[in-house]
C-alpha atoms as a PDB file:
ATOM      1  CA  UNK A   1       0.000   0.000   0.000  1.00  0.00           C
ATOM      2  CA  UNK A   2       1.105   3.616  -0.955  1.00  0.00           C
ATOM      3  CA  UNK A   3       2.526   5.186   2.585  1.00  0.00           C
ATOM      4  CA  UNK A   4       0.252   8.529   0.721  1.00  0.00           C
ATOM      5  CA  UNK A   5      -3.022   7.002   1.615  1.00  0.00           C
ATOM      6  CA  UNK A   6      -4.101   6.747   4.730  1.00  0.00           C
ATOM      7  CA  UNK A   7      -6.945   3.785   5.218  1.00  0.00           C
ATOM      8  CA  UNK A   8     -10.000   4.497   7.440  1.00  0.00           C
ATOM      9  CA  UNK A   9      -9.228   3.307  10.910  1.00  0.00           C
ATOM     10  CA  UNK A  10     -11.793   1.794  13.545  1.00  0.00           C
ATOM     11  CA  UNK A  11     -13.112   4.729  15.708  1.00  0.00           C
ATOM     12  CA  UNK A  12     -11.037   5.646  18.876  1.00  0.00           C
ATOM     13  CA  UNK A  13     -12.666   6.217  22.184  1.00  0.00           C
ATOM     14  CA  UNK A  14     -13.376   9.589  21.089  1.00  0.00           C
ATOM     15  CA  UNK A  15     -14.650   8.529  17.568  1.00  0.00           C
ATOM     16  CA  UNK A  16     -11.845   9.498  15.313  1.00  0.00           C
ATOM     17  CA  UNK A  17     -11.055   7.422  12.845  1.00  0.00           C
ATOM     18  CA  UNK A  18      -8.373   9.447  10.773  1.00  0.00           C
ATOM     19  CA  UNK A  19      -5.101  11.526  11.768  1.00  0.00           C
ATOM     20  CA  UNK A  20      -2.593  12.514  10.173  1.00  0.00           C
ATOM     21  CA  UNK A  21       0.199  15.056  11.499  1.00  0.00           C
ATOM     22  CA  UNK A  22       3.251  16.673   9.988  1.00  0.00           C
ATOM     23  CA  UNK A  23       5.207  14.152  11.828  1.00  0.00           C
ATOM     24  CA  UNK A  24       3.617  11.196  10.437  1.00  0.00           C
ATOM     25  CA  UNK A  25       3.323  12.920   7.049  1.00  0.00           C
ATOM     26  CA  UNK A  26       6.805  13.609   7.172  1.00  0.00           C
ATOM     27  CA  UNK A  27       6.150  17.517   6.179  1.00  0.00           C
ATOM     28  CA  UNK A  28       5.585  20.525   7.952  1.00  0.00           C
ATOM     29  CA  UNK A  29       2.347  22.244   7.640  1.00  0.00           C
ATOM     30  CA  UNK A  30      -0.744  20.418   7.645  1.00  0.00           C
ATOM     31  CA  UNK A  31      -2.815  18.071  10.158  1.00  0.00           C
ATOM     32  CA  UNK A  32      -5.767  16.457   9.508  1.00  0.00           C
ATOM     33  CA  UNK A  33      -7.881  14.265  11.744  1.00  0.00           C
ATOM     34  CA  UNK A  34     -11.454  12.826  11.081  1.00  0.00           C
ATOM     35  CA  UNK A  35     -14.136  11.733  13.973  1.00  0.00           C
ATOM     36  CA  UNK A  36     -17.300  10.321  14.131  1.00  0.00           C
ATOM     37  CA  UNK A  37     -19.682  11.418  16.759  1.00  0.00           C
ATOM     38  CA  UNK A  38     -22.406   9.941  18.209  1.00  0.00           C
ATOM     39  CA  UNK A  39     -25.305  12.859  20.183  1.00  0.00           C
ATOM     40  CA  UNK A  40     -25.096  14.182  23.296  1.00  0.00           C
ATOM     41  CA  UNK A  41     -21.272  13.509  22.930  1.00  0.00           C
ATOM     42  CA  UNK A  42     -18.917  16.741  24.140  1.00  0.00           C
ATOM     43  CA  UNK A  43     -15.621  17.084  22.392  1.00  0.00           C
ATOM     44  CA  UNK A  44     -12.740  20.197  22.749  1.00  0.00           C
ATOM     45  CA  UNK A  45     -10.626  21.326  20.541  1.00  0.00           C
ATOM     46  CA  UNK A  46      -7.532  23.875  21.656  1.00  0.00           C
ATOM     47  CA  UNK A  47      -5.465  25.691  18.996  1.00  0.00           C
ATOM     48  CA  UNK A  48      -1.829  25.834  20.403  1.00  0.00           C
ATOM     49  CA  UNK A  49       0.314  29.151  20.379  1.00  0.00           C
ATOM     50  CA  UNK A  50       2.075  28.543  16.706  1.00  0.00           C
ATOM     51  CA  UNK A  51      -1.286  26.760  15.427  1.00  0.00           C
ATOM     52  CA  UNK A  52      -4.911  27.405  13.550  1.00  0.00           C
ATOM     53  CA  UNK A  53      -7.797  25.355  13.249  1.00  0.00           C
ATOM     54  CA  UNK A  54     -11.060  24.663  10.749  1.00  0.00           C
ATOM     55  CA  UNK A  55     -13.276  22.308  12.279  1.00  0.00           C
ATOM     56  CA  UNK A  56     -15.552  21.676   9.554  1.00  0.00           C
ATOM     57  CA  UNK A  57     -18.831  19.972  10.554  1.00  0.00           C
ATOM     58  CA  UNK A  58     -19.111  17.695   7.217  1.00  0.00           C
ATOM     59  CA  UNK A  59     -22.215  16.332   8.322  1.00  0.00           C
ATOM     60  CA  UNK A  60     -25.104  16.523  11.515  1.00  0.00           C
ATOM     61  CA  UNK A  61     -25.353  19.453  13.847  1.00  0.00           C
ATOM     62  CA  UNK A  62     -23.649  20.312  17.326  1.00  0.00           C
ATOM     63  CA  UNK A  63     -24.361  23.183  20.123  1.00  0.00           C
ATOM     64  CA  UNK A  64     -20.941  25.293  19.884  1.00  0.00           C
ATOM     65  CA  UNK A  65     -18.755  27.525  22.010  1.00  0.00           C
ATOM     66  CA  UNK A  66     -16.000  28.973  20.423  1.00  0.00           C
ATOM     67  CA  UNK A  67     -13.848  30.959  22.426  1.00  0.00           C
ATOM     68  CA  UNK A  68     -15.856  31.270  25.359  1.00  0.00           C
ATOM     69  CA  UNK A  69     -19.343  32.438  22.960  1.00  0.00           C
ATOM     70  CA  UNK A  70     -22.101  30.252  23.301  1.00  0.00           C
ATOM     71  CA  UNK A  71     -22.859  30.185  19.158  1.00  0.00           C
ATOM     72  CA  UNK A  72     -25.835  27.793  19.768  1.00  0.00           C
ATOM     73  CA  UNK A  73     -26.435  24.982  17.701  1.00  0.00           C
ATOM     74  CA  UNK A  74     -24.779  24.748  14.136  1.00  0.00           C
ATOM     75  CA  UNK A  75     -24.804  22.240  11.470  1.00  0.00           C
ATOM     76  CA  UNK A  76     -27.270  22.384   8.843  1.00  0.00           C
ATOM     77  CA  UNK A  77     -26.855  19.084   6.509  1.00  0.00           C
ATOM     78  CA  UNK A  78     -27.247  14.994   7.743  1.00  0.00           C
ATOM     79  CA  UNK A  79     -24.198  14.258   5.421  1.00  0.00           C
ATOM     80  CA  UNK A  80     -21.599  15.972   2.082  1.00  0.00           C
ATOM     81  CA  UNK A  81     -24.127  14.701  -0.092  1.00  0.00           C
ATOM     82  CA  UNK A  82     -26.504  16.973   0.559  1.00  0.00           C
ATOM     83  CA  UNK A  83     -24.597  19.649  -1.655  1.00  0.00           C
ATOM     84  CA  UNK A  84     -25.901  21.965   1.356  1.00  0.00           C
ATOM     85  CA  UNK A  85     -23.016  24.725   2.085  1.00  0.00           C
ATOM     86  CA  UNK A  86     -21.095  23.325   5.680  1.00  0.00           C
ATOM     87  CA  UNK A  87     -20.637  25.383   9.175  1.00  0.00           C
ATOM     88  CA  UNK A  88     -17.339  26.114   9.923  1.00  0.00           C
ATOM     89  CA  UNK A  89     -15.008  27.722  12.987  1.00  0.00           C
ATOM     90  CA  UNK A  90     -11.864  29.034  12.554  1.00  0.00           C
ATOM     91  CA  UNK A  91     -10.210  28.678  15.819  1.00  0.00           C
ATOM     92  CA  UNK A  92      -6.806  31.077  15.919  1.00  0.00           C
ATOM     93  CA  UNK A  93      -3.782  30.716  18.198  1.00  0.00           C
ATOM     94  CA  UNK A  94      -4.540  29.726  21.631  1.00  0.00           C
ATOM     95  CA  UNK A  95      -8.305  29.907  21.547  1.00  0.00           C
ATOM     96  CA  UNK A  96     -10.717  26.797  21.754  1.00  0.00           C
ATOM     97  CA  UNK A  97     -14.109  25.437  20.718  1.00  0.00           C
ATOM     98  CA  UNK A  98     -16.032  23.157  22.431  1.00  0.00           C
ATOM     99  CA  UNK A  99     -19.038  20.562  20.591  1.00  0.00           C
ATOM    100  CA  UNK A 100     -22.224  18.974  22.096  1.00  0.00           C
ATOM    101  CA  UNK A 101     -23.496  16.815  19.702  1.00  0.00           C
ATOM    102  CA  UNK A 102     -27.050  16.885  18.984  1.00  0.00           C
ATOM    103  CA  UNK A 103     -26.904  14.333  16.521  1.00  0.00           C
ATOM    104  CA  UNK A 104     -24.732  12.172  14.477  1.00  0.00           C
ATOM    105  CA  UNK A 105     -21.465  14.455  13.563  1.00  0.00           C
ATOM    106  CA  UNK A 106     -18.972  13.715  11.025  1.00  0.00           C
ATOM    107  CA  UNK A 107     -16.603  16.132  11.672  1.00  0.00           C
ATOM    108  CA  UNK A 108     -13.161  17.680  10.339  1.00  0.00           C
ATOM    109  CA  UNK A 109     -10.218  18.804  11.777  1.00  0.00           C
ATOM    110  CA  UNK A 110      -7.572  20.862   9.667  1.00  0.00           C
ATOM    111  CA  UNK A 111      -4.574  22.529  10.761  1.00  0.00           C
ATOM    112  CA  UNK A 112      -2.069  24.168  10.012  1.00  0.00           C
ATOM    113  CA  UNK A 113       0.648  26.828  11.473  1.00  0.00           C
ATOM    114  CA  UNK A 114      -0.787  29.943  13.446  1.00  0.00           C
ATOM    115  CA  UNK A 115      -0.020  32.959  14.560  1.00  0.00           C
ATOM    116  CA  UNK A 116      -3.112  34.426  16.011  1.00  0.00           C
ATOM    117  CA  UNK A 117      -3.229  36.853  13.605  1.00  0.00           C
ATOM    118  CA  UNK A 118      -6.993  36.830  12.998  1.00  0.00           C
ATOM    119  CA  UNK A 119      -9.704  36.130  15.682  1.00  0.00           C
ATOM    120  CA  UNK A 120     -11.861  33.081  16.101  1.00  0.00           C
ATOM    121  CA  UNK A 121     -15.105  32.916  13.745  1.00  0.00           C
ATOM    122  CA  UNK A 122     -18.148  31.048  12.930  1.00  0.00           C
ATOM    123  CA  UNK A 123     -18.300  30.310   8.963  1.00  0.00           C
ATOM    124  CA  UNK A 124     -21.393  30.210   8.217  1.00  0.00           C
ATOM    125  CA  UNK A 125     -23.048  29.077   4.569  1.00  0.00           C
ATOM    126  CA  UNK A 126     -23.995  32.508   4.030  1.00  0.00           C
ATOM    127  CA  UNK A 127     -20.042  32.961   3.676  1.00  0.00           C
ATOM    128  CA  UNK A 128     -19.263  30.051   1.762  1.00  0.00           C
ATOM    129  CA  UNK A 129     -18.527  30.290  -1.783  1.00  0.00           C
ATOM    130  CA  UNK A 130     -19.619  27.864  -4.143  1.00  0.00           C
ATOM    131  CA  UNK A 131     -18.663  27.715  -8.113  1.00  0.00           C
ATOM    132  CA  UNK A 132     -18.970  25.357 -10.859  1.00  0.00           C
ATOM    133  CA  UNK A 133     -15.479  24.139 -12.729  1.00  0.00           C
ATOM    134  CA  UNK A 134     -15.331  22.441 -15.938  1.00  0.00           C
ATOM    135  CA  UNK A 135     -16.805  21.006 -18.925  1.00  0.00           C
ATOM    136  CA  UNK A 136     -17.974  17.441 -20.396  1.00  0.00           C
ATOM    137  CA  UNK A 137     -16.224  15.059 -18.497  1.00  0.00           C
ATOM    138  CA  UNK A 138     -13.882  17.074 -16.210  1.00  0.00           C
ATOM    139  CA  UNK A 139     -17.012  18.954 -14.091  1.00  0.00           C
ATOM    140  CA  UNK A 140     -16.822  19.434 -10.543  1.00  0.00           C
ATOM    141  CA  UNK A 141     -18.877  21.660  -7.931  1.00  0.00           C
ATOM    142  CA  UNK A 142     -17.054  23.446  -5.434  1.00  0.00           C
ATOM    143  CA  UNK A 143     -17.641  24.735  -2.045  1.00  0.00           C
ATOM    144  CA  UNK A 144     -14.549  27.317  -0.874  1.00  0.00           C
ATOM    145  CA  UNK A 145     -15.150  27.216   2.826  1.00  0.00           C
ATOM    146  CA  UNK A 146     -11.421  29.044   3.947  1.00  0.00           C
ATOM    147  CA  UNK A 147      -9.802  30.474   0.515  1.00  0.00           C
ATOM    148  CA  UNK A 148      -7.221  32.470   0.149  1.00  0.00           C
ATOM    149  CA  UNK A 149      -9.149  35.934   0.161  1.00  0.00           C
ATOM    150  CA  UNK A 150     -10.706  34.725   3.542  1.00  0.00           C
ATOM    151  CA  UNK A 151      -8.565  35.502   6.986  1.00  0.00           C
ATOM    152  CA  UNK A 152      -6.062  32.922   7.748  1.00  0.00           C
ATOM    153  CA  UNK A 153      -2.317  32.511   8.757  1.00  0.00           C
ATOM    154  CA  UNK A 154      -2.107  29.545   7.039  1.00  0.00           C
ATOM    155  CA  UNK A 155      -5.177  27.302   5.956  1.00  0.00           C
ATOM    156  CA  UNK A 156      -6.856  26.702   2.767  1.00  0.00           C
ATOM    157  CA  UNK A 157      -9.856  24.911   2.700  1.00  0.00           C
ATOM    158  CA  UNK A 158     -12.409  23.664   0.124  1.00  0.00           C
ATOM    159  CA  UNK A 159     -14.460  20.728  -0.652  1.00  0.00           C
ATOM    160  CA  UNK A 160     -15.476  19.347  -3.900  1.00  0.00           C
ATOM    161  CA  UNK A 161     -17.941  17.407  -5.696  1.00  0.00           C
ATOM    162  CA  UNK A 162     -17.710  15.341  -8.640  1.00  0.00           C
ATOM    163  CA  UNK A 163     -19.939  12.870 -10.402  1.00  0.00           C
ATOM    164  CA  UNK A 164     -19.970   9.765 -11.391  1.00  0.00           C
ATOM    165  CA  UNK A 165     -17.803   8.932 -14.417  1.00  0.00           C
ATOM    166  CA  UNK A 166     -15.787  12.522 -14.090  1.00  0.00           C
ATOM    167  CA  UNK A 167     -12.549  13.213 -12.965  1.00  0.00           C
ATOM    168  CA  UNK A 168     -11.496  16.197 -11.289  1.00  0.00           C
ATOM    169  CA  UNK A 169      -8.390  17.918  -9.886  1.00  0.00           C
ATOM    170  CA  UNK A 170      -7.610  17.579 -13.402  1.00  0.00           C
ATOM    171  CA  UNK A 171      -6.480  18.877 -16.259  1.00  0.00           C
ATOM    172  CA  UNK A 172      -3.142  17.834 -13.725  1.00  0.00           C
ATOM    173  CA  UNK A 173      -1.939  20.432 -11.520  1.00  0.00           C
ATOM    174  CA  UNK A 174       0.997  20.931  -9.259  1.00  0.00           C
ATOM    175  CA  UNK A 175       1.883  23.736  -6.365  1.00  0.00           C
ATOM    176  CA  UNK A 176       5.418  22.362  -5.060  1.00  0.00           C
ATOM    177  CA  UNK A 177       7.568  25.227  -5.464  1.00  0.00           C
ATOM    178  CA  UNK A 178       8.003  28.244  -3.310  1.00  0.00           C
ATOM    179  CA  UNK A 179       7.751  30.403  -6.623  1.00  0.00           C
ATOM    180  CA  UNK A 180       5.013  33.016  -6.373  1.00  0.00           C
ATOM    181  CA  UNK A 181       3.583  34.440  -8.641  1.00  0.00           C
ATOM    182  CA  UNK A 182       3.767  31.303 -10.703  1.00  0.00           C
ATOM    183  CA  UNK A 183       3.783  28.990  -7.966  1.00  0.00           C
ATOM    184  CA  UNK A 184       3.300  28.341  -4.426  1.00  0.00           C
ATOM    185  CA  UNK A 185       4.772  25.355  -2.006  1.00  0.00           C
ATOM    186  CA  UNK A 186       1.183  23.712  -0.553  1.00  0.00           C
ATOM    187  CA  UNK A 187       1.215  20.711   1.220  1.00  0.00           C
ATOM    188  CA  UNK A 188      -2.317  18.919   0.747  1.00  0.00           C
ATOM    189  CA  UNK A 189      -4.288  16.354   2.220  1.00  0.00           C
ATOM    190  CA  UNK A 190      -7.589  14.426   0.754  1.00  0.00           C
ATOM    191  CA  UNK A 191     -10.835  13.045   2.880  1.00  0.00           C
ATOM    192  CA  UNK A 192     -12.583  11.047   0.478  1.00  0.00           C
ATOM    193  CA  UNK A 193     -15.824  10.038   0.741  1.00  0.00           C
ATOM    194  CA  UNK A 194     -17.957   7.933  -2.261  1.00  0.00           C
ATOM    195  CA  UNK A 195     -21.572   7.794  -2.305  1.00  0.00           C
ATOM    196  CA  UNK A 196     -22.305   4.922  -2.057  1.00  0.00           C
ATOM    197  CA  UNK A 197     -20.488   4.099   0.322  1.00  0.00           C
ATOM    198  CA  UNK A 198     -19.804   0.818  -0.775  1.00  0.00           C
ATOM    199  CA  UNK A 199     -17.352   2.605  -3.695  1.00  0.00           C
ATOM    200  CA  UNK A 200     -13.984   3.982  -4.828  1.00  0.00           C
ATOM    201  CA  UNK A 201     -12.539   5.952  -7.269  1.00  0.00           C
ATOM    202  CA  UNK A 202      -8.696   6.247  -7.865  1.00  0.00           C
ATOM    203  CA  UNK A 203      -5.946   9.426  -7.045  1.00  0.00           C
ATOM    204  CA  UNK A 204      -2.442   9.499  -8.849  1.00  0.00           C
ATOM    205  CA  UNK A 205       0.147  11.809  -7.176  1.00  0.00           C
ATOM    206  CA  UNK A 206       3.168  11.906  -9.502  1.00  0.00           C
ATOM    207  CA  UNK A 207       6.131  14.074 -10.584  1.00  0.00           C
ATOM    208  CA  UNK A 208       7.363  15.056 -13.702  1.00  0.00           C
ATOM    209  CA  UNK A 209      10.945  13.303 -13.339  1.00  0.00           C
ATOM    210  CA  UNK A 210       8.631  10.052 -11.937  1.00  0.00           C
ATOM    211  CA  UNK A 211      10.398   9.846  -8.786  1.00  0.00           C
ATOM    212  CA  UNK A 212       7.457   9.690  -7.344  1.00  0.00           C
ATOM    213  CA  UNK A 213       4.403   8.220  -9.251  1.00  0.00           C
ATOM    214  CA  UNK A 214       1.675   6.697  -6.734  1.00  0.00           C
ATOM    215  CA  UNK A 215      -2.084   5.251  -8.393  1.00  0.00           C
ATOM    216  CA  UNK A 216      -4.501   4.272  -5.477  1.00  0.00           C
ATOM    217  CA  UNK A 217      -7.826   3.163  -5.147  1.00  0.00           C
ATOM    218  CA  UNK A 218      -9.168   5.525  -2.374  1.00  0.00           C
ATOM    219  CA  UNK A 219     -12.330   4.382  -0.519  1.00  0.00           C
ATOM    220  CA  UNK A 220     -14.941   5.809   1.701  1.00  0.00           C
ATOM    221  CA  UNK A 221     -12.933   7.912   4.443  1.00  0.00           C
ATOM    222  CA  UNK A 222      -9.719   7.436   3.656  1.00  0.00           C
ATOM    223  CA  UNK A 223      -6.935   9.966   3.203  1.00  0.00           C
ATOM    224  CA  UNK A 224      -4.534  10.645   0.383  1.00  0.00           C
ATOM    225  CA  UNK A 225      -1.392  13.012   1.326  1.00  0.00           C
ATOM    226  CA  UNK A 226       0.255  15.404  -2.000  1.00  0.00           C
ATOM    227  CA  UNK A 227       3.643  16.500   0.013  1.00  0.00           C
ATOM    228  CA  UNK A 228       4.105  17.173  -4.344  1.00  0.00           C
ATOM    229  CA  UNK A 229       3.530  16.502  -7.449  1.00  0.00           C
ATOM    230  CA  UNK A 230      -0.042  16.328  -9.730  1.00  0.00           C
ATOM    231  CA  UNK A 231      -2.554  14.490  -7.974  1.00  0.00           C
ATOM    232  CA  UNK A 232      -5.688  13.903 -10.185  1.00  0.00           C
ATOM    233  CA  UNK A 233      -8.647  11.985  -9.120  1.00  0.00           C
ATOM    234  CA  UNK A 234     -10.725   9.917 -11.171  1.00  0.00           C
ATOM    235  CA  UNK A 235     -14.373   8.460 -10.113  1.00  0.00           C
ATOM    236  CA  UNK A 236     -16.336   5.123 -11.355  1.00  0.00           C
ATOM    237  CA  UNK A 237     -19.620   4.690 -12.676  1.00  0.00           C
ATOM    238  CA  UNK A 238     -22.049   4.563 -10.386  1.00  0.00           C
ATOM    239  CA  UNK A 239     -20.125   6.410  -7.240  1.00  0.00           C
ATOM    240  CA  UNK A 240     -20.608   9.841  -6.703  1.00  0.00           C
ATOM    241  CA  UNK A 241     -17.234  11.485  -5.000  1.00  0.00           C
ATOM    242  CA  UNK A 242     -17.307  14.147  -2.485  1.00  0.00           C
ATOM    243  CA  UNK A 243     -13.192  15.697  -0.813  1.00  0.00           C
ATOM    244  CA  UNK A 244     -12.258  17.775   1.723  1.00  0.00           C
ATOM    245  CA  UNK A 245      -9.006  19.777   0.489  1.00  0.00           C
ATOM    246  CA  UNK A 246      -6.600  21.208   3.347  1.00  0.00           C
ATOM    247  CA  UNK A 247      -3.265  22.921   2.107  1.00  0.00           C
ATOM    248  CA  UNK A 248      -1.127  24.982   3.605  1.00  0.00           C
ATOM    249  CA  UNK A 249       2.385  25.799   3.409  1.00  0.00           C
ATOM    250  CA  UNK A 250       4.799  29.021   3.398  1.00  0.00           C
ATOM    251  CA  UNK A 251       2.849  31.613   1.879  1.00  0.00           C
ATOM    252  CA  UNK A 252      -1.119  31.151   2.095  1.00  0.00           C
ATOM    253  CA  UNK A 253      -1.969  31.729  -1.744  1.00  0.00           C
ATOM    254  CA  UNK A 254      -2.943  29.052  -4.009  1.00  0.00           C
ATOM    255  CA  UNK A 255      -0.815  29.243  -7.007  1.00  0.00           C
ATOM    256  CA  UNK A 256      -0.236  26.034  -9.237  1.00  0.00           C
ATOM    257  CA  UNK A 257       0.960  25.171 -12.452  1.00  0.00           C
ATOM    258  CA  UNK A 258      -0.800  22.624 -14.700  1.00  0.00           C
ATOM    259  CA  UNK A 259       0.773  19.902 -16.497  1.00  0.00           C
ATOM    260  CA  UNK A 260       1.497  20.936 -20.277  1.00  0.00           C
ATOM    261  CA  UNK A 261       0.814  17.735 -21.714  1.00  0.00           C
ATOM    262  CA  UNK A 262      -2.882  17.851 -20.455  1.00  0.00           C
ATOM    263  CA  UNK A 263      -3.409  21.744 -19.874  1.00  0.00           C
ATOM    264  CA  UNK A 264      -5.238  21.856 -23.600  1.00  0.00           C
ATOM    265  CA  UNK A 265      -8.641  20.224 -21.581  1.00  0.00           C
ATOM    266  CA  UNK A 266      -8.983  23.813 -20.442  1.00  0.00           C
ATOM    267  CA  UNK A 267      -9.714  24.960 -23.719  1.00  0.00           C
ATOM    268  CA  UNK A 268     -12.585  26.186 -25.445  1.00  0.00           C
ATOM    269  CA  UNK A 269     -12.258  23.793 -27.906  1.00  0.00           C
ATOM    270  CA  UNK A 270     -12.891  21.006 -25.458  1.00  0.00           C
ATOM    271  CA  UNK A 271     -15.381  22.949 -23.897  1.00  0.00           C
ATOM    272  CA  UNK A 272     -17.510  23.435 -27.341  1.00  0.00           C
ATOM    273  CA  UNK A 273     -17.214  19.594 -28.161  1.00  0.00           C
ATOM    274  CA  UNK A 274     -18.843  18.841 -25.440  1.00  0.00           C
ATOM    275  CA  UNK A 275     -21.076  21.633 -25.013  1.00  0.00           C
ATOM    276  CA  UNK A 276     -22.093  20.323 -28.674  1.00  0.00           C
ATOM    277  CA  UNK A 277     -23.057  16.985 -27.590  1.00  0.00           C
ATOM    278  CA  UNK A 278     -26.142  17.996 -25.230  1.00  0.00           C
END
C-alpha cells in the first residue's frame, strides 16, 4: 500500500477514525484528523500558540462555544451529499471550541501553522462560496469554505464534488515550489468520501521526473497526502465522489501550475465539443 493514503481506521474512544500530522506525514504544515460522533457527545478542541484550526462539521449538527461564545447549535446538513453549504469555525492561536453533539457528527479537523493573527469565527453558509469548474467530463462543484481571500495565517480549505464517471483535480496540476507568482509550495491532504459508500474511485500523485508516481484506489474515508507533485482523481460509474481539500504551506496563496501535456482540456475547444453533444 502507498505510505500517501491513509486507510480508514476503527473509531477511537473519542470517535476518530483518521489523523494525520506533519510528523507522520513527514512535512511541515498540515494536520488532519477525522471523527465520528455519536449525540449528546462533548468534544474540545484547543489551537496551540504557533497553530490554527477549521473544524468543519461535514455532516449533523452540534451546540458550539468557540472561544468562550455560546454560538448555539450549528450544522445544517445529515451528510456531504446533501450539496448543502457546511458550518465552519476558525479557531486562531490559543483559543478553543467546544461541541455537544445533537446528533450524528462527522466532523473535520484541519490545521495548520498559526499565529493568532486573525480572531476566532463562525463560517457560516452565508459565507461560503460555491462555483462550478469544468466542462464534459472534467465537471466538478465546489464549495470554498477558507480560501485564500478569507482571513487565515495559514489554511486553505475547500471541498469538492464530482460525479460519477468525471474526474477532477484535473487537467493535472501541481503547487510544489516556493515560486510566487507562478507557484506556491502547498502541502495537501484528501478526505474522500464515495456515495455509495460501498465505492472507490482512484488518485495518482506523480512528478514530472517520476520519482514519485503513486495510483490508489481511495475508498470511503480514507486519506490521500500530495507533500508534491499532480494528484488527479478519477471516479467510477455509479459512485458519486465528495473531498475535503486542506493545504497549507509558506505563503497562504494558491498558485499552481498545470501539467502541459494535459493543460489543452482547459480549452474552449474542449469545452464546445462537449457543449455540442447535449
Amino acid at each position: 500500500m502507498s505510505d500517501l493514503l491513509s486507510k480508514r481506521n476503527l473509531p477511537d474512544e473519542k470517535g476518530r477514525y483518521q489523523n494525520i500530522t506533519p510528523a507522520s506525514a513527514g512535512w511541515k504544515y498540515v494536520g488532519f484528523q477525522a471523527y465520528q460522533l455519536t449525540p449528546n457527545q462533548t468534544i474540545t478542541f484547543k489551537a496551540g500558540s504557533e497553530e490554527e484550526i477549521c473544524l468543519v462539521l461535514v455532516g449533523g449538527k452540534a451546540s458550539a462555544t468557540l472561544a468562550g461564545k455560546l454560538l448555539g447549535e450549528i450544522g445544517g446538513r445529515s451528510g456531504p451529499f446533501e450539496k448543502k453549504k457546511p458550518y465552519s469555525l476558525y479557531i486562531t492561536a490559543g483559543d478553543s471550541a467546544e461541541l455537544t453533539t445533537t446528533t450524528n457528527v462527522e466532523l473535520a479537523v484541519c490545521r495548520a501553522p498559526g499565529k493568532g493573527t486573525f480572531p476566532s469565527r463562525l463560517i457560516g453558509p452565508e459565507q461560503v462560496g460555491a462555483e462550478a469548474r469544468g466542462n464534459g467530463n472534467n465537471k466538478r462543484y465546489v464549495h470554498n469554505i477558507l480560501p485564500d481571500n478569507e482571513n487565515a495565517d495559514s489554511l486553505l480549505v475547500v471541498e469538492v464534488y464530482t460525479d460519477e464517471g468525471c474526474t477532477s483535480s484535473y487537467p493535472s496540476h501541481k503547487h510544489d515550489r516556493d515560486a510566487p507568482p507562478e507557484e506556491t509550495h502547498l502541502e495537501e491532504t484528501y478526505y474522500h468520501r464515495l456515495n455509495p459508500s460501498q465505492g472507490f474511485c482512484i488518485q495518482r500523485v506523480y512528478t514530472d521526473e517520476r520519482d514519485l508516481d503513486e495510483c490508489m484506489a481511495v475508498y470511503d474515508g480514507d486519506v490521500v497526502m500530495v507533500p508534491r507533485g499532480y494528484h488527479p482523481v478519477a471516479t467510477m460509474a455509479g459512485y458519486d465522489s465528495y473531498y475535503l481539500n486542506v493545504m497549507a504551506g509558506p505563503v497562504r496563496k494558491w498558485l499552481f501550475t498545470w501539467e502541459e501535456d494535459h493543460a489543452w482540456v482547459n480549452s474552449a475547444e474542449y469545452a464546445n465539443k462537449h457543449n455540442n453533444q447535449k
